[in-house]
Protein backbone atom coordinates (compact mmCIF):
# COMPACT_ATOMS: atom_id res chain seq x y z
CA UNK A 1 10.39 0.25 16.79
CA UNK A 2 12.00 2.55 19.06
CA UNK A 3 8.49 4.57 19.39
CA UNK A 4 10.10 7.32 22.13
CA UNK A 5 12.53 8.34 19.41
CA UNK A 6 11.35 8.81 16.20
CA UNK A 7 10.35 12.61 16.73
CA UNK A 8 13.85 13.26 17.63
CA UNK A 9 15.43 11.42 15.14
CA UNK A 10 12.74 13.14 12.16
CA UNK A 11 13.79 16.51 14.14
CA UNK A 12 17.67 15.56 13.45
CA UNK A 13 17.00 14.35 9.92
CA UNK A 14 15.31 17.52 9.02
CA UNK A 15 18.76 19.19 10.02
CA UNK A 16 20.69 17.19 8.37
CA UNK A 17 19.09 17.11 5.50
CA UNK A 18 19.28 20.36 4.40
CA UNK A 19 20.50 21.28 1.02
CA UNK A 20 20.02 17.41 0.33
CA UNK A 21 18.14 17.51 -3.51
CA UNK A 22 14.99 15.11 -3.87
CA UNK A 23 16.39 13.03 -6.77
CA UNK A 24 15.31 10.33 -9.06
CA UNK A 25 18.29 7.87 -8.90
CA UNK A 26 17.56 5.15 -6.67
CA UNK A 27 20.22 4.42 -3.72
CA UNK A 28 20.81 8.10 -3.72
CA UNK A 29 17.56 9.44 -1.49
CA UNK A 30 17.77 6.65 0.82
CA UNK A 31 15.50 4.26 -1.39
CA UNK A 32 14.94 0.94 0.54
CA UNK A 33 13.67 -2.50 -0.11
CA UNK A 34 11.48 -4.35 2.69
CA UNK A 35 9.37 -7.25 2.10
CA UNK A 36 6.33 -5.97 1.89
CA UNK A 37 3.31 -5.14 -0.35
CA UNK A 38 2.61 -0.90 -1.50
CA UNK A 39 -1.02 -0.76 -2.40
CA UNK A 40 -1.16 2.53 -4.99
CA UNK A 41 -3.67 3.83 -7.10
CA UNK A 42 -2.83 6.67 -9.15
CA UNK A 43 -6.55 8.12 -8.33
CA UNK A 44 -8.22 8.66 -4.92
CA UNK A 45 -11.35 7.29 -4.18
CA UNK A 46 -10.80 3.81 -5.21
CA UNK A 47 -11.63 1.82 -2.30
CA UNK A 48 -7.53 1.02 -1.76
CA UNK A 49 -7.50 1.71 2.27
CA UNK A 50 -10.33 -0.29 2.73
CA UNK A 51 -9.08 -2.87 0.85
CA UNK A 52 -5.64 -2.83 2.18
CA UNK A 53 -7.36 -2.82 5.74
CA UNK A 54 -9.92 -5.90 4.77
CA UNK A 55 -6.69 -7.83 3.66
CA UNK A 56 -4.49 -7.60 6.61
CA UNK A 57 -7.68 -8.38 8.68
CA UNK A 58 -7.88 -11.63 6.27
CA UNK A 59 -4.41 -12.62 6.42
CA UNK A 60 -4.49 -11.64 10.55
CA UNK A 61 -7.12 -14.72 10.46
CA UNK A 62 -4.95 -17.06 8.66
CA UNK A 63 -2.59 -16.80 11.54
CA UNK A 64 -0.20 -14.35 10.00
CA UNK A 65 1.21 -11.25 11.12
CA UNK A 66 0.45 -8.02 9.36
CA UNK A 67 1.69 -4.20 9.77
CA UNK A 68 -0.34 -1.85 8.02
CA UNK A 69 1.59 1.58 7.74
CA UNK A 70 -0.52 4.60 6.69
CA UNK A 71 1.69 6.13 4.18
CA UNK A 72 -0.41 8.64 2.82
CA UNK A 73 1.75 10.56 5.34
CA UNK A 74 -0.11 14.27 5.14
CA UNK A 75 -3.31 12.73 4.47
CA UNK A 76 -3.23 9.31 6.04
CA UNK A 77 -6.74 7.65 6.91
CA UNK A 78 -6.88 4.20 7.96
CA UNK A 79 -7.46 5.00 11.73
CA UNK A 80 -10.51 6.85 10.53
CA UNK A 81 -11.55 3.79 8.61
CA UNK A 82 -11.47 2.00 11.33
CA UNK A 83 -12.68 3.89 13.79
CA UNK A 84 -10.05 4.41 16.17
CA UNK A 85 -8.68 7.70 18.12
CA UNK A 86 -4.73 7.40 17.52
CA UNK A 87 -3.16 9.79 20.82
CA UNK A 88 -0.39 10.39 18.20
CA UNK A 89 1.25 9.60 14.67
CA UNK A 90 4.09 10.39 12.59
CA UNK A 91 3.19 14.57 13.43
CA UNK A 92 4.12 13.39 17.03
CA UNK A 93 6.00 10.04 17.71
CA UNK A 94 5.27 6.45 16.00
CA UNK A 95 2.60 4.46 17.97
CA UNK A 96 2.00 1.19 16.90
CA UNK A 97 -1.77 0.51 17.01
CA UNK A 98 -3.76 -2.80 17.05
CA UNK A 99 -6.55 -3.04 14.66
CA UNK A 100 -9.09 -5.18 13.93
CA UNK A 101 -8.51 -9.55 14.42
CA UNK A 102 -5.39 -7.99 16.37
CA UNK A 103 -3.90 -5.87 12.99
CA UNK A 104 -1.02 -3.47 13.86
CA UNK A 105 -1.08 0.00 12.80
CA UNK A 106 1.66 2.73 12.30
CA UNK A 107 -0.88 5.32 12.11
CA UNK A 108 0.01 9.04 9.67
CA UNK A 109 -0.99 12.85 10.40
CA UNK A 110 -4.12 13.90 8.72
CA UNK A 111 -4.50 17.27 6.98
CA UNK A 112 -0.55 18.18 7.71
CA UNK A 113 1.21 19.60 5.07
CA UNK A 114 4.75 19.43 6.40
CA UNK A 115 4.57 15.81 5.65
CA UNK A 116 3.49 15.55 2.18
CA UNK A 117 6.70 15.85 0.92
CA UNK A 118 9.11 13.99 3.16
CA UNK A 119 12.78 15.33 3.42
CA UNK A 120 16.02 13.36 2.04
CA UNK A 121 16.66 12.56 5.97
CA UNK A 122 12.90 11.61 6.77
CA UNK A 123 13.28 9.08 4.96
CA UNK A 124 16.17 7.70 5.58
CA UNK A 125 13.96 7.60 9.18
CA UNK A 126 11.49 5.99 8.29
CA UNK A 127 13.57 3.51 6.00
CA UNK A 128 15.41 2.51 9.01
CA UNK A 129 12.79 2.05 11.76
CA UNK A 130 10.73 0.05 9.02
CA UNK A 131 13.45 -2.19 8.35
CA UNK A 132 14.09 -3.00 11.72
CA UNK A 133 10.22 -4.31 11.55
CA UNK A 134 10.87 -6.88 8.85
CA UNK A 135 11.57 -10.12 10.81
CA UNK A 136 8.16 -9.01 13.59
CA UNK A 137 5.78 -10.08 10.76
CA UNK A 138 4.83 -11.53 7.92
CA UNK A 139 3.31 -8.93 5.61
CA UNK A 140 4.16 -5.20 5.88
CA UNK A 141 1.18 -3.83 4.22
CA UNK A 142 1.84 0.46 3.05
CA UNK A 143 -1.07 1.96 2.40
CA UNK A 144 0.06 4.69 -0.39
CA UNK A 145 -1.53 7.94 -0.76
CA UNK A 146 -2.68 8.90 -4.46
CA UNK A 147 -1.26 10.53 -6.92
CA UNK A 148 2.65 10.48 -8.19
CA UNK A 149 4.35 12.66 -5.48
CA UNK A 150 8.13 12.03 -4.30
CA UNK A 151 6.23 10.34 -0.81
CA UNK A 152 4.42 8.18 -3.47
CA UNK A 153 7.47 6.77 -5.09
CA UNK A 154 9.53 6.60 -2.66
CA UNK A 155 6.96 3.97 -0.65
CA UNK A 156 6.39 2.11 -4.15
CA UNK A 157 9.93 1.49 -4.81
CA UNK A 158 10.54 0.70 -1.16
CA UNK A 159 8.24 -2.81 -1.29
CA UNK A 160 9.35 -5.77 -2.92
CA UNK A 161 5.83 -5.69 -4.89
CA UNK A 162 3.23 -3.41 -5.88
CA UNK A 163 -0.38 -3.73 -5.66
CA UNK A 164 -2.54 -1.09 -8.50
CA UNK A 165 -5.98 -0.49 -7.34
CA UNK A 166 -8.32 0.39 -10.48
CA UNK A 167 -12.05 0.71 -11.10
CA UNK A 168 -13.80 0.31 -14.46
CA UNK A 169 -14.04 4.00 -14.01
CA UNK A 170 -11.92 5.31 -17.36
CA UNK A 171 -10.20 8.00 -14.67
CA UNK A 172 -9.51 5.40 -12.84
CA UNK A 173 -7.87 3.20 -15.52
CA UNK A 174 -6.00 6.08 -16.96
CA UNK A 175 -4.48 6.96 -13.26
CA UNK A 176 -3.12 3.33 -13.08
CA UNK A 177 -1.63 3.28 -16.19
CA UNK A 178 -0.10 6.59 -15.47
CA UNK A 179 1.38 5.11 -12.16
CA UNK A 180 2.65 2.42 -14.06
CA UNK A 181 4.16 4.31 -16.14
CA UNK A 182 6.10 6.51 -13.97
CA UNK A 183 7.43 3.52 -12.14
CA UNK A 184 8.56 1.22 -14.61
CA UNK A 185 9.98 4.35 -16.75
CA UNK A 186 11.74 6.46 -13.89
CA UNK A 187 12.62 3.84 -11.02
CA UNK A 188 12.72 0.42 -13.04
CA UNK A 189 10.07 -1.10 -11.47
CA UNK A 190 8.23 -3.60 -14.15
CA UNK A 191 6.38 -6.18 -12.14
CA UNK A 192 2.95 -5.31 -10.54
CA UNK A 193 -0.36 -7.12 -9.25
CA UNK A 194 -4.00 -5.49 -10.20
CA UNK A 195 -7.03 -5.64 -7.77
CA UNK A 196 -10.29 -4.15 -10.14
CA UNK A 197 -12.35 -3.06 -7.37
CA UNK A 198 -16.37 -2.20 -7.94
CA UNK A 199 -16.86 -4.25 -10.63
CA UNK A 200 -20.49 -5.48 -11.48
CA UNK A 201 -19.31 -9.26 -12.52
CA UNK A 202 -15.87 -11.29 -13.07
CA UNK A 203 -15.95 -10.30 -16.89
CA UNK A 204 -15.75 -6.61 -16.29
CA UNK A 205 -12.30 -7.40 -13.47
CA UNK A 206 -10.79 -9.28 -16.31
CA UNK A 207 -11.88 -6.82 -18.98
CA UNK A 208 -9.93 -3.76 -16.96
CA UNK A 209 -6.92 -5.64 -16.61
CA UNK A 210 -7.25 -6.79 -20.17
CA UNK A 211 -6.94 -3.49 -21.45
CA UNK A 212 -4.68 -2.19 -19.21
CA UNK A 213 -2.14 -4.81 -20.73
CA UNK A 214 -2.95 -3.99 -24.36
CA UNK A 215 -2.80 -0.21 -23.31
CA UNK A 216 1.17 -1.16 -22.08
CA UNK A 217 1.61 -3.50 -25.18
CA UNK A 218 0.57 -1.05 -27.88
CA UNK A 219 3.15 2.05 -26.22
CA UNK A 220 5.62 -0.58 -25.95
CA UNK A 221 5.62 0.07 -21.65
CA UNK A 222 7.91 -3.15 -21.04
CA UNK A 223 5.74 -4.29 -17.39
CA UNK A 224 4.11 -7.17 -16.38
CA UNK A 225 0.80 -7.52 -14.99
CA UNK A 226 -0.60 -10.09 -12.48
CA UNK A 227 -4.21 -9.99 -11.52
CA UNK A 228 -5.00 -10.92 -8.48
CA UNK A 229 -8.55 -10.29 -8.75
CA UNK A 230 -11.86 -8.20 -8.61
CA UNK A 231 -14.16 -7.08 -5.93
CA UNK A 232 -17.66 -7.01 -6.40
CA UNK A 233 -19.44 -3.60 -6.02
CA UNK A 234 -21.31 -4.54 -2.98
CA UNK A 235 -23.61 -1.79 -0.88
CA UNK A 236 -22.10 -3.84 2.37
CA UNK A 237 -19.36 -1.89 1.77
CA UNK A 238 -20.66 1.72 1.99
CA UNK A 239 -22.79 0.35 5.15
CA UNK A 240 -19.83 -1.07 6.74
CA UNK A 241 -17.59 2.25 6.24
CA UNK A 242 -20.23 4.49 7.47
CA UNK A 243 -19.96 2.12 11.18
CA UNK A 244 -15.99 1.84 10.59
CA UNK A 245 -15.90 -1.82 10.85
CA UNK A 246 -14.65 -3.75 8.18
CA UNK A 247 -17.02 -5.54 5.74
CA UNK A 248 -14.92 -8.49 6.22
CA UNK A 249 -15.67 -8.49 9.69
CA UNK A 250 -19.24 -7.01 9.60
CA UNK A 251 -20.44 -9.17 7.11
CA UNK A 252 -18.18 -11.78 6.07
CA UNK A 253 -20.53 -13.77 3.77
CA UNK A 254 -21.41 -10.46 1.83
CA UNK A 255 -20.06 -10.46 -2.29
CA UNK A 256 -17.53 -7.98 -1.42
CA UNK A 257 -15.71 -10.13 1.40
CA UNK A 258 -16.10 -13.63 -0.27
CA UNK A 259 -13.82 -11.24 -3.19
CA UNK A 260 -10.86 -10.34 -0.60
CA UNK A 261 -10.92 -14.02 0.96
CA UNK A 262 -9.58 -14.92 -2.44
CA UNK A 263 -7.39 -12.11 -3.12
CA UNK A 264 -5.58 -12.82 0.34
CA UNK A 265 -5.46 -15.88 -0.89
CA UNK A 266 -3.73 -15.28 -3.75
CA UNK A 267 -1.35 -12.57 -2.02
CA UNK A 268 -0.10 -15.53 0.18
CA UNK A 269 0.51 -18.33 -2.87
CA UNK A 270 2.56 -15.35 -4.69
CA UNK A 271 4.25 -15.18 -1.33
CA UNK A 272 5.07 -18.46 -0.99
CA UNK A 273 6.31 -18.66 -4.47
CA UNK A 274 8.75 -15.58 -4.38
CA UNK A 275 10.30 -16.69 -0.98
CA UNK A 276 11.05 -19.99 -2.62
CA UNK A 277 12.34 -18.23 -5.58
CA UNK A 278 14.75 -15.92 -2.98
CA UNK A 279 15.92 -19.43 -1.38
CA UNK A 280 16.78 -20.52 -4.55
CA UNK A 281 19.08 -17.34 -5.51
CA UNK A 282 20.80 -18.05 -2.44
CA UNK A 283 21.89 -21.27 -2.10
């Protein structure tokens, strides 16, 4: 990424893209596909940077290489999570960061409003200089910010796959749903992968997602669902995000961490499986 010139090309984009409308219709607000993985919620307060961040530290250990960009773009958070002091983000010029077990990070602004709603030619910005990423790594993790917002599903429909974070929490289940929803309804995206995070055993995981699936059956929401797994509510957690370090790292024997080994694990089978799948389209 051409980190010198990504304020100036923003600054041009925001010129050019006046009188450009924010539309629904995909190809027509610079809508991109990358192979990568948007982690969304619906509902803040989930627990989805931290796990997006304990992920990419477990897949970083597996030998693979792993982008995580922050884009919660207005409110973006990951740096604080992990305790480091970015000199600048997307308010100034992209610098790519290296996290934790040698994670990169395209850090966001935090607390600036001009980028909670990205412009037409933002964007198309951001779609470029991501794309030009792809063949650097493995997994391009993006870490979205809550809610349904144009920045929201833009970065949703810009992944090959989606990730819903949900608790047992019935806001929580109702915000994923909703997210769903709007996807599979408005931007014909039907395929997604549930994490339950803060669960008290493996039943109540499998009950949320359970639900969630009769929930789409019974209004007829044509999706499909894969879980991918639960995290156990785990107070190694809390501890380990009061320090910023990861609970992966910190304590990497703890419930919560034994949880993501697997989910990593299963992010990286599914992986496997849908690049075979693309070879097969194109021979």
């Amino acid at each position: 990424m051409d980190q010198a010139g990504t304020l100036r090309k923003m600054a041009k984009a925001v010129k050019e893209s006046k009188g450009f409308q924010d539309i629904r219709d995909r190809g027509k607000t610079g809508n991109f596909m990358t192979r990568g993985i948007a982690v969304a919620s619906g509902k803040g307060g989930v627990g989805k940077t931290n796990l997006v961040a304990n992920v990419a530290y477990n897949l970083t250990k597996l030998g693979k290489k792993v982008l995580v960009f922050d884009a919660d773009v207005g409110l973006g958070n990951i740096h604080i999570l992990l305790g480091l002091m970015p000199k600048h983000t997307l308010q100034n010029v992209d610098i790519m960061m290296e996290g934790p077990g040698g994670i990169k990070i395209l850090p966001a602004s935090s607390g600036n409003k001009k980028y909670s709603e990205l412009t037409t030619g933002e964007k198309l910005v951001l779609k470029a200089e991501l794309e030009s990423l792809e063949n650097d790594f493995d997994f391009i993790i993006f870490d979205i910010g809550a809610g349904i917002s144009s920045n929201v599903m833009y970065f949703c429909t810009g992944a090959q796959e989606i990730l819903i974070v949900s608790t047992p929490e019935p806001t929580s289940f109702a915000d994923a749903y909703a997210i769903m929803k709007v996807l599979s309804r408005d931007y014909a995206r039907n395929s997604f992968k549930l994490v339950v995070n803060s669960v008290k055993s493996k039943e109540e995981g499998l009950d949320v997602f359970n639900r969630l699936n009769k929930v789409a059956d019974r209004f007829q929401l044509n999706i499909s669902m894969n879980y991918l797994g639960h995290i156990l509510d785990d107070d190694n957690v809390t501890r380990s995000v009061r320090e910023q370090r990861l609970f992966s790292e910190k304590y990497p024997n703890s419930p919560a961490s034994v949880c993501v080994r697997s989910i990593t694990r299963e992010i990286i089978t599914a992986n496997i499986e849908q690049g075979l799948e693309w070879e097969n389209m194109l021979r």
